[in-house]
PDB file of N, CA and C in Angstrom:
ATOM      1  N   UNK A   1      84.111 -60.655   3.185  1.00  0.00           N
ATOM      2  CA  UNK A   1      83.019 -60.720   2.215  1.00  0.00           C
ATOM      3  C   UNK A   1      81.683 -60.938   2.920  1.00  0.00           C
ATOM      4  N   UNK A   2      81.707 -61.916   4.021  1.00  0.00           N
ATOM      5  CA  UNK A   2      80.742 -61.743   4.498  1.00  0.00           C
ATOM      6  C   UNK A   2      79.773 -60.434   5.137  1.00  0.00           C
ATOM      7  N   UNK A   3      80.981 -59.865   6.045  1.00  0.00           N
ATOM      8  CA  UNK A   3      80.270 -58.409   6.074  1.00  0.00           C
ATOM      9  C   UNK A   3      79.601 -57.458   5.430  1.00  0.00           C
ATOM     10  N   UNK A   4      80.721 -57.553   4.030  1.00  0.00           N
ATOM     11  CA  UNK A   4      79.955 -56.646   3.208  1.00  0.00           C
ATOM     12  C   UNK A   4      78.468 -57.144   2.563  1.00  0.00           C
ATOM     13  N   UNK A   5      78.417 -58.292   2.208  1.00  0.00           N
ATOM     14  CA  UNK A   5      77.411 -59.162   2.105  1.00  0.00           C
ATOM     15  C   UNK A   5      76.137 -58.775   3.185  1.00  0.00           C
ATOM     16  N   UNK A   6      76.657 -59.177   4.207  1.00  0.00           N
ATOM     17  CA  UNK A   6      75.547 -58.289   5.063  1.00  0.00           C
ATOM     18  C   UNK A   6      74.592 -57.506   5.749  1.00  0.00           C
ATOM     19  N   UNK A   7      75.961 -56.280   5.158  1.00  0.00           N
ATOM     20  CA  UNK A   7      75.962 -55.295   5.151  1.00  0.00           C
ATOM     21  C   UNK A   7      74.530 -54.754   3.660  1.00  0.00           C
ATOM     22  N   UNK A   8      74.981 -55.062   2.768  1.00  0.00           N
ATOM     23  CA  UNK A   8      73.931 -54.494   1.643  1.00  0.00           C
ATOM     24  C   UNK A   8      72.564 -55.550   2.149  1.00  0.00           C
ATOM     25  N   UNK A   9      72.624 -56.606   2.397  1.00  0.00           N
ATOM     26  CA  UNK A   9      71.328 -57.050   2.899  1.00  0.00           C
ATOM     27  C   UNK A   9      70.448 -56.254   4.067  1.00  0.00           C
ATOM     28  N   UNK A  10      70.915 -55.981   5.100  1.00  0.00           N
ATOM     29  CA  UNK A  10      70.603 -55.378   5.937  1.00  0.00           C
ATOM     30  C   UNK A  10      70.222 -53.676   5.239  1.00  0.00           C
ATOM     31  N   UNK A  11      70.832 -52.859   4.419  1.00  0.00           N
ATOM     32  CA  UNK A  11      70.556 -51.588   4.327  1.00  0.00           C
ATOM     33  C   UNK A  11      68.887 -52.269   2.988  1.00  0.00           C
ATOM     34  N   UNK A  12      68.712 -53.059   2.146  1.00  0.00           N
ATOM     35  CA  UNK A  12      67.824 -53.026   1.627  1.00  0.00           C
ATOM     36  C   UNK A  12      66.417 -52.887   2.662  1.00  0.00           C
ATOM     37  N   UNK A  13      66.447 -53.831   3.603  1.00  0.00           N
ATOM     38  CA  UNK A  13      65.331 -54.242   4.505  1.00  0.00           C
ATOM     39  C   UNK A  13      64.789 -52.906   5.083  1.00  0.00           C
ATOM     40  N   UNK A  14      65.935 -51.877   5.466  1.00  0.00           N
ATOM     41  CA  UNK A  14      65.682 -50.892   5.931  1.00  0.00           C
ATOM     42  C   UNK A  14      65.489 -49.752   5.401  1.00  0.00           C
ATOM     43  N   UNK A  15      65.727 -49.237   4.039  1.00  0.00           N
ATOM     44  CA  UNK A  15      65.019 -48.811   3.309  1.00  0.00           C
ATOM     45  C   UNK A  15      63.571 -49.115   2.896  1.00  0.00           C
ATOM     46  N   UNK A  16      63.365 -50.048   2.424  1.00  0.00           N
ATOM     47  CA  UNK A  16      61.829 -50.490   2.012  1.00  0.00           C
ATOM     48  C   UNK A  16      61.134 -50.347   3.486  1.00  0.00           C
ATOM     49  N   UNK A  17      61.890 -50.569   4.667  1.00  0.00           N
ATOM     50  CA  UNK A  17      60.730 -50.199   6.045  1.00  0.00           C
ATOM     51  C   UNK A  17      60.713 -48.601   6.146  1.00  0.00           C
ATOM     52  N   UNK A  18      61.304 -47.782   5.805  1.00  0.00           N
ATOM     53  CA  UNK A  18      61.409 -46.381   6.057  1.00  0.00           C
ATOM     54  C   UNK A  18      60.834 -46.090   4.905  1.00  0.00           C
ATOM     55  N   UNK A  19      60.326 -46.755   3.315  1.00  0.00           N
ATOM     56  CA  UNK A  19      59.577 -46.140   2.773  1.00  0.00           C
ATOM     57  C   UNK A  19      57.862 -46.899   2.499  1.00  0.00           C
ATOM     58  N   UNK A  20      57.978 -48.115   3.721  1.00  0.00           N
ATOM     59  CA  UNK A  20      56.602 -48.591   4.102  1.00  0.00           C
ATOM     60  C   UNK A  20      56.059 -47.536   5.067  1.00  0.00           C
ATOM     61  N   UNK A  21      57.257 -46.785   5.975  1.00  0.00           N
ATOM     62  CA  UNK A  21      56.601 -46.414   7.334  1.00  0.00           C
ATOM     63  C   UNK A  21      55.855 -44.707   6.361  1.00  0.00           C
ATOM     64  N   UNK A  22      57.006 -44.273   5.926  1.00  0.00           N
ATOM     65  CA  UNK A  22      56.489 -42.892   5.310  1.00  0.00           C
ATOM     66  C   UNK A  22      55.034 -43.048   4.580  1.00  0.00           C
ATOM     67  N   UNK A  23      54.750 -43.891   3.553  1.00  0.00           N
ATOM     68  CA  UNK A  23      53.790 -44.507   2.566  1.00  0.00           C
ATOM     69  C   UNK A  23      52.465 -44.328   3.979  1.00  0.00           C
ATOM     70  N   UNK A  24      52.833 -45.302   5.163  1.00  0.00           N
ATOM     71  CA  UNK A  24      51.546 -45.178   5.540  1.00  0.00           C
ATOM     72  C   UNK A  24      51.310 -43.983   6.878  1.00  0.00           C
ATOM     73  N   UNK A  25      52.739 -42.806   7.170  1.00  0.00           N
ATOM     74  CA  UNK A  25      52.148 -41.908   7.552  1.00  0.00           C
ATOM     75  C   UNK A  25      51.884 -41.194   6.403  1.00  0.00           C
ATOM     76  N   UNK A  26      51.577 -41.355   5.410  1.00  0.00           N
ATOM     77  CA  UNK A  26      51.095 -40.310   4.136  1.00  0.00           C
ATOM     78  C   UNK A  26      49.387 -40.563   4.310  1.00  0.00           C
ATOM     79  N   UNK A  27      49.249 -42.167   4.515  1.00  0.00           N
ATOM     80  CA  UNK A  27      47.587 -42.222   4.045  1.00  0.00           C
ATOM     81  C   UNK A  27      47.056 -42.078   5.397  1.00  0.00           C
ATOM     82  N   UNK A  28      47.870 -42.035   6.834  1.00  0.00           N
ATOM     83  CA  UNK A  28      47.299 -41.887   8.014  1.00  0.00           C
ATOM     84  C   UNK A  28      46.794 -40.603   7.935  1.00  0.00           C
ATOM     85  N   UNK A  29      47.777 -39.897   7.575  1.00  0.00           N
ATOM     86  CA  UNK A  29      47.907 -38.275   7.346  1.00  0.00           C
ATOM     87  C   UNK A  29      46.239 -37.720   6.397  1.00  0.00           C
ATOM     88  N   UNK A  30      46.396 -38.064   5.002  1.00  0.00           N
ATOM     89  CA  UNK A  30      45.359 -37.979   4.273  1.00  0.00           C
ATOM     90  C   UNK A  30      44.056 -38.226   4.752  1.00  0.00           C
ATOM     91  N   UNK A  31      43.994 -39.451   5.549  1.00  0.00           N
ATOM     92  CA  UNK A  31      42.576 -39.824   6.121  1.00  0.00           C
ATOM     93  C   UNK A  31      42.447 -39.063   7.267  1.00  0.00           C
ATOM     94  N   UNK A  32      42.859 -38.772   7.985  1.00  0.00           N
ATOM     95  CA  UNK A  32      42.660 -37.347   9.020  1.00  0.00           C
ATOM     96  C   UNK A  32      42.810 -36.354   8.584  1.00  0.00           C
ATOM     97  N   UNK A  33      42.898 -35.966   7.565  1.00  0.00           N
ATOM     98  CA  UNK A  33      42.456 -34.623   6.655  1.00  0.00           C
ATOM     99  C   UNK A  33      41.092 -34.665   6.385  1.00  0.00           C
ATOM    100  N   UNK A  34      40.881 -35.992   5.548  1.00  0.00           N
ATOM    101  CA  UNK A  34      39.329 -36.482   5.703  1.00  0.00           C
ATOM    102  C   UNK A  34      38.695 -36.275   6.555  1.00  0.00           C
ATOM    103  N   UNK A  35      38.645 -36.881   7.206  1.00  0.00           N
ATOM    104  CA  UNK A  35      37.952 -37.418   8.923  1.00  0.00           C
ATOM    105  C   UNK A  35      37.428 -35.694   9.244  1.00  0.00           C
ATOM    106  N   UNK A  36      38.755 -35.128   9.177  1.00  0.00           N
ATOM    107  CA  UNK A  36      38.489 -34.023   9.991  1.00  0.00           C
ATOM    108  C   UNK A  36      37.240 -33.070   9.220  1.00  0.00           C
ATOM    109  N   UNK A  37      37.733 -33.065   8.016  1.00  0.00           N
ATOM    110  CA  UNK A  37      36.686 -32.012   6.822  1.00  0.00           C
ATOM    111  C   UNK A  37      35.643 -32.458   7.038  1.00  0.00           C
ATOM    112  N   UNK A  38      34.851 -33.703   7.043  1.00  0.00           N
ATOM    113  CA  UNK A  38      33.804 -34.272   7.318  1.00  0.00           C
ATOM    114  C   UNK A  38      33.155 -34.003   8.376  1.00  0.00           C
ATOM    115  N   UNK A  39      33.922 -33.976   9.652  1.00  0.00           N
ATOM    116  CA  UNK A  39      33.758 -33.853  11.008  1.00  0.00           C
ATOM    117  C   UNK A  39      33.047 -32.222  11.182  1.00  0.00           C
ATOM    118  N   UNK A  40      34.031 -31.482  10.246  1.00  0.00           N
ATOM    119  CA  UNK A  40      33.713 -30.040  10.041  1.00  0.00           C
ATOM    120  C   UNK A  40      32.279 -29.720   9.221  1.00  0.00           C
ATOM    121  N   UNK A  41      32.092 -29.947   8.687  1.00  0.00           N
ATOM    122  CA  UNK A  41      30.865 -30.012   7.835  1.00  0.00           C
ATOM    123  C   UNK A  41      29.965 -30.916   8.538  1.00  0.00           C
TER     124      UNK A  41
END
């Protein structure tokens, strides 16, 4: 029991970090879309 216990603790943490990491290559992404259009103009 413990394992499995573990086990679902550990897969939450790592989800929510793989959809913190995506979230902020989205706005890294977006703001160098920016940056750049600006840069262009």
């Amino acid at each position: 029991m413990s394992n499995g216990g573990k086990g679902v603790s550990n897969d939450t943490p790592l989800t929510e970090k793989v959809r913190a990491t995506a979230q902020v290559s989205k706005q890294i992404g977006v703001s160098t879309t920016t940056f750049e259009r600006a840069n262009n103009h």
